[in-house]
C-alpha atoms as a PDB file:
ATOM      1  CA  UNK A   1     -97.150 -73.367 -40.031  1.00  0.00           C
ATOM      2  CA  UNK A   2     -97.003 -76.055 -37.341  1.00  0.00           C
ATOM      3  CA  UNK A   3     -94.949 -79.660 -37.908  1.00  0.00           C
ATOM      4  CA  UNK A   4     -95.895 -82.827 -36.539  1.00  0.00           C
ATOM      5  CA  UNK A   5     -92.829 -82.695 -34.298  1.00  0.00           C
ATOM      6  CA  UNK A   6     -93.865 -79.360 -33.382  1.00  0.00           C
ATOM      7  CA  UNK A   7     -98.007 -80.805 -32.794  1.00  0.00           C
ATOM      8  CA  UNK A   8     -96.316 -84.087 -30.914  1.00  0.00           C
ATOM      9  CA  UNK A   9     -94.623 -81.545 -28.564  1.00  0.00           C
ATOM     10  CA  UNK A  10     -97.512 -79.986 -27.741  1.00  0.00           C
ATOM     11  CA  UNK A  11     -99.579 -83.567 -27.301  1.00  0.00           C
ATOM     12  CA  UNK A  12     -96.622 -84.635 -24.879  1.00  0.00           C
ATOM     13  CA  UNK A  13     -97.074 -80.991 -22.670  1.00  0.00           C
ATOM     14  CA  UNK A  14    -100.796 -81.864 -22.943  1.00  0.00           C
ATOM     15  CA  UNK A  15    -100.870 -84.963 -21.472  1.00  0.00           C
ATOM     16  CA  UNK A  16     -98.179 -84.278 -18.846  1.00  0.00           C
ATOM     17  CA  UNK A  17    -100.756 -81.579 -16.993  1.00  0.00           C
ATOM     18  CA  UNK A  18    -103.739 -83.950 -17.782  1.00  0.00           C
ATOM     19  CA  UNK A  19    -101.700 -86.966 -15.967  1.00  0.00           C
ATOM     20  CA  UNK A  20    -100.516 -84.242 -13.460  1.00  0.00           C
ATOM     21  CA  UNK A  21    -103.771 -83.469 -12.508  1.00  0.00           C
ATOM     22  CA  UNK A  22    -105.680 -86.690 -12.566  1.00  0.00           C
ATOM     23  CA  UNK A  23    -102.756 -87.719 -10.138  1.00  0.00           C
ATOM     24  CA  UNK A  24    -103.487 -84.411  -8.203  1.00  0.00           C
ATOM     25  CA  UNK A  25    -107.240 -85.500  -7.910  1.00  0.00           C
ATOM     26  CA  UNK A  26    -106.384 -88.977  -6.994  1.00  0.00           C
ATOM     27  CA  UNK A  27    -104.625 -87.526  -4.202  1.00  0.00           C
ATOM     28  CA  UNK A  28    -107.244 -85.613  -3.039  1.00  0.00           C
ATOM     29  CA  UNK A  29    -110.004 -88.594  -3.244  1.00  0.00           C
ATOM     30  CA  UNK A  30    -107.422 -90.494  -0.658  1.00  0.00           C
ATOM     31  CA  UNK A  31    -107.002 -87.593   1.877  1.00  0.00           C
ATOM     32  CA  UNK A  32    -110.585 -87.111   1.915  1.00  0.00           C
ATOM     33  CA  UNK A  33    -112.200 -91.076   1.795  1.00  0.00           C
ATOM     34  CA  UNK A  34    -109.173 -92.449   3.246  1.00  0.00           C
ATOM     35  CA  UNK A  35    -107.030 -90.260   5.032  1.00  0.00           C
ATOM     36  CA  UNK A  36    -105.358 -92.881   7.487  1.00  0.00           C
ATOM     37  CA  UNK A  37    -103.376 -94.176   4.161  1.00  0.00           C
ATOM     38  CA  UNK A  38    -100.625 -91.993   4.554  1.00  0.00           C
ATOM     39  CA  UNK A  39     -98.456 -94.800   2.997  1.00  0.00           C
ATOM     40  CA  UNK A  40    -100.371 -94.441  -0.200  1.00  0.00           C
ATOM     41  CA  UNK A  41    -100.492 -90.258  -0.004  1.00  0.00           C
ATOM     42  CA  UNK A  42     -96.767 -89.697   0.562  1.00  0.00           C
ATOM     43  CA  UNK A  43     -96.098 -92.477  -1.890  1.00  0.00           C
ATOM     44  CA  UNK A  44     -98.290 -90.525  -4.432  1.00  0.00           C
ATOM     45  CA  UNK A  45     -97.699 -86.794  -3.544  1.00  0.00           C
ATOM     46  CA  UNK A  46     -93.484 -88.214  -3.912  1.00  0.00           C
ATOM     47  CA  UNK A  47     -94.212 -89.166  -7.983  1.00  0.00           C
ATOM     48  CA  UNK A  48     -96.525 -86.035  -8.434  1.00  0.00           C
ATOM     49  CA  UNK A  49     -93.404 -83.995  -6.964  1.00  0.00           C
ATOM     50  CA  UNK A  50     -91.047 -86.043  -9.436  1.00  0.00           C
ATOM     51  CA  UNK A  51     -93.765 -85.203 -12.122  1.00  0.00           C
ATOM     52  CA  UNK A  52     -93.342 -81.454 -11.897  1.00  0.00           C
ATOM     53  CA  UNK A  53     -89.640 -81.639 -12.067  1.00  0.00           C
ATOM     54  CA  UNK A  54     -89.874 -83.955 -15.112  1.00  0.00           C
ATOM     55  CA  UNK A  55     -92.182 -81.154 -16.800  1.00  0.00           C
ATOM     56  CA  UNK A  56     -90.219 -78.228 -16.113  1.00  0.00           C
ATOM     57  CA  UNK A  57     -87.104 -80.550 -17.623  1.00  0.00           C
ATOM     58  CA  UNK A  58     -89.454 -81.016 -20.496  1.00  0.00           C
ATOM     59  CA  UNK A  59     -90.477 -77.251 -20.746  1.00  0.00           C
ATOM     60  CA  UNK A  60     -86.917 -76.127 -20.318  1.00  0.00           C
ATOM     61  CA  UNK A  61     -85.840 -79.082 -23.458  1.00  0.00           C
ATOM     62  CA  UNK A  62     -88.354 -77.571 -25.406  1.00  0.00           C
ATOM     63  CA  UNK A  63     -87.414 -73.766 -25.092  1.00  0.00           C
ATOM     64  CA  UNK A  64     -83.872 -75.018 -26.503  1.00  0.00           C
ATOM     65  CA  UNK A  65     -85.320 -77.160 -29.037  1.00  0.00           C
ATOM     66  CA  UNK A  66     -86.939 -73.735 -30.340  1.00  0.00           C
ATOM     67  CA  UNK A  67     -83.692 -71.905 -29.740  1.00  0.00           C
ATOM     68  CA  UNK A  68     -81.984 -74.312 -31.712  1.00  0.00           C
ATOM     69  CA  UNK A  69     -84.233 -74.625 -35.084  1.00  0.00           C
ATOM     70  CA  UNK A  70     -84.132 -70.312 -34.744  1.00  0.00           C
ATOM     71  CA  UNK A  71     -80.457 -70.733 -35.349  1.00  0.00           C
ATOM     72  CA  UNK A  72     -80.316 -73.169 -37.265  1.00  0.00           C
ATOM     73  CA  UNK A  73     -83.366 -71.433 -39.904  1.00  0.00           C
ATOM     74  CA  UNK A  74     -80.982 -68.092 -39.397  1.00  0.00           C
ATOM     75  CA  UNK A  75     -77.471 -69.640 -40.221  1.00  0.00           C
ATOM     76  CA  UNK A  76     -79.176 -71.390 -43.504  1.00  0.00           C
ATOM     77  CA  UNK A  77     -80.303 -68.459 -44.617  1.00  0.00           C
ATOM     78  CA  UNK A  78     -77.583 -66.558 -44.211  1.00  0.00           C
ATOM     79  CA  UNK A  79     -76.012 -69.545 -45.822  1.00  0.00           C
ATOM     80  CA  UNK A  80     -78.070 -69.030 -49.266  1.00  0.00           C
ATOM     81  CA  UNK A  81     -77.381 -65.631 -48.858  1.00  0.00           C
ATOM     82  CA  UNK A  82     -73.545 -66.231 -48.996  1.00  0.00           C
ATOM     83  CA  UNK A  83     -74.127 -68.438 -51.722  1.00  0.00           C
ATOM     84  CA  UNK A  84     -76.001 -66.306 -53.868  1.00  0.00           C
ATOM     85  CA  UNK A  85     -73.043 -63.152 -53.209  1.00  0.00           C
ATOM     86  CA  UNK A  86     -70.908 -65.989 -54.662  1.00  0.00           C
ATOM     87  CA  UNK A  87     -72.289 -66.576 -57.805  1.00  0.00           C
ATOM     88  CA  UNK A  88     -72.408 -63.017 -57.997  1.00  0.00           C
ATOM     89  CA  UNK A  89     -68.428 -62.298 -57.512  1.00  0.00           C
ATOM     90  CA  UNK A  90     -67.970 -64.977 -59.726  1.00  0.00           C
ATOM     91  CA  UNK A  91     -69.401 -63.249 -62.425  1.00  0.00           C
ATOM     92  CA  UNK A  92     -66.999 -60.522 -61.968  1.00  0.00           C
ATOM     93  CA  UNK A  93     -64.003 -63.391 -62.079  1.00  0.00           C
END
């Protein structure tokens, strides 16, 4: 079962690669109606660089995220399972 934090991670991923590639295809519209405006390509290809780095960063964030609520889903179960050996050796008490 999916969470909202878990849909709004997959929204943000989502729009990163459709911003990505609308910037990609803006790109491409320049070089090809306006090529002379390197100013405005370098410029552009620069942030779609930075881009990329920001969404592997993200990508990378989210694989610990996921690490993270493993452990912590494993250590509270083992948790109740302490808990419930408790009750049981203080029966024996």
């Amino acid at each position: 079962m999916r969470t909202d934090k878990q849909l709004d991670l997959i929204l943000a991923n989502s729009q990163m690669l459709i911003i990505r590639q609308v910037l990609q295809n803006s790109i491409n519209d320049i070089k090809h109606n306006n090529p002379h405006r390197v100013d405005l390509i370098t410029g552009m290809e620069k942030r779609l660089q930075e881009l990329c780095e920001i969404q592997m960063t993200y990508l990378r964030l989210e694989d610990d995220h996921k690490a993270v609520i493993k452990k912590i889903y494993e250590l509270h179960k083992e948790n109740l399972e302490l808990k419930k050996q408790v009750q049981e050796l203080k029966q024996f008490v």
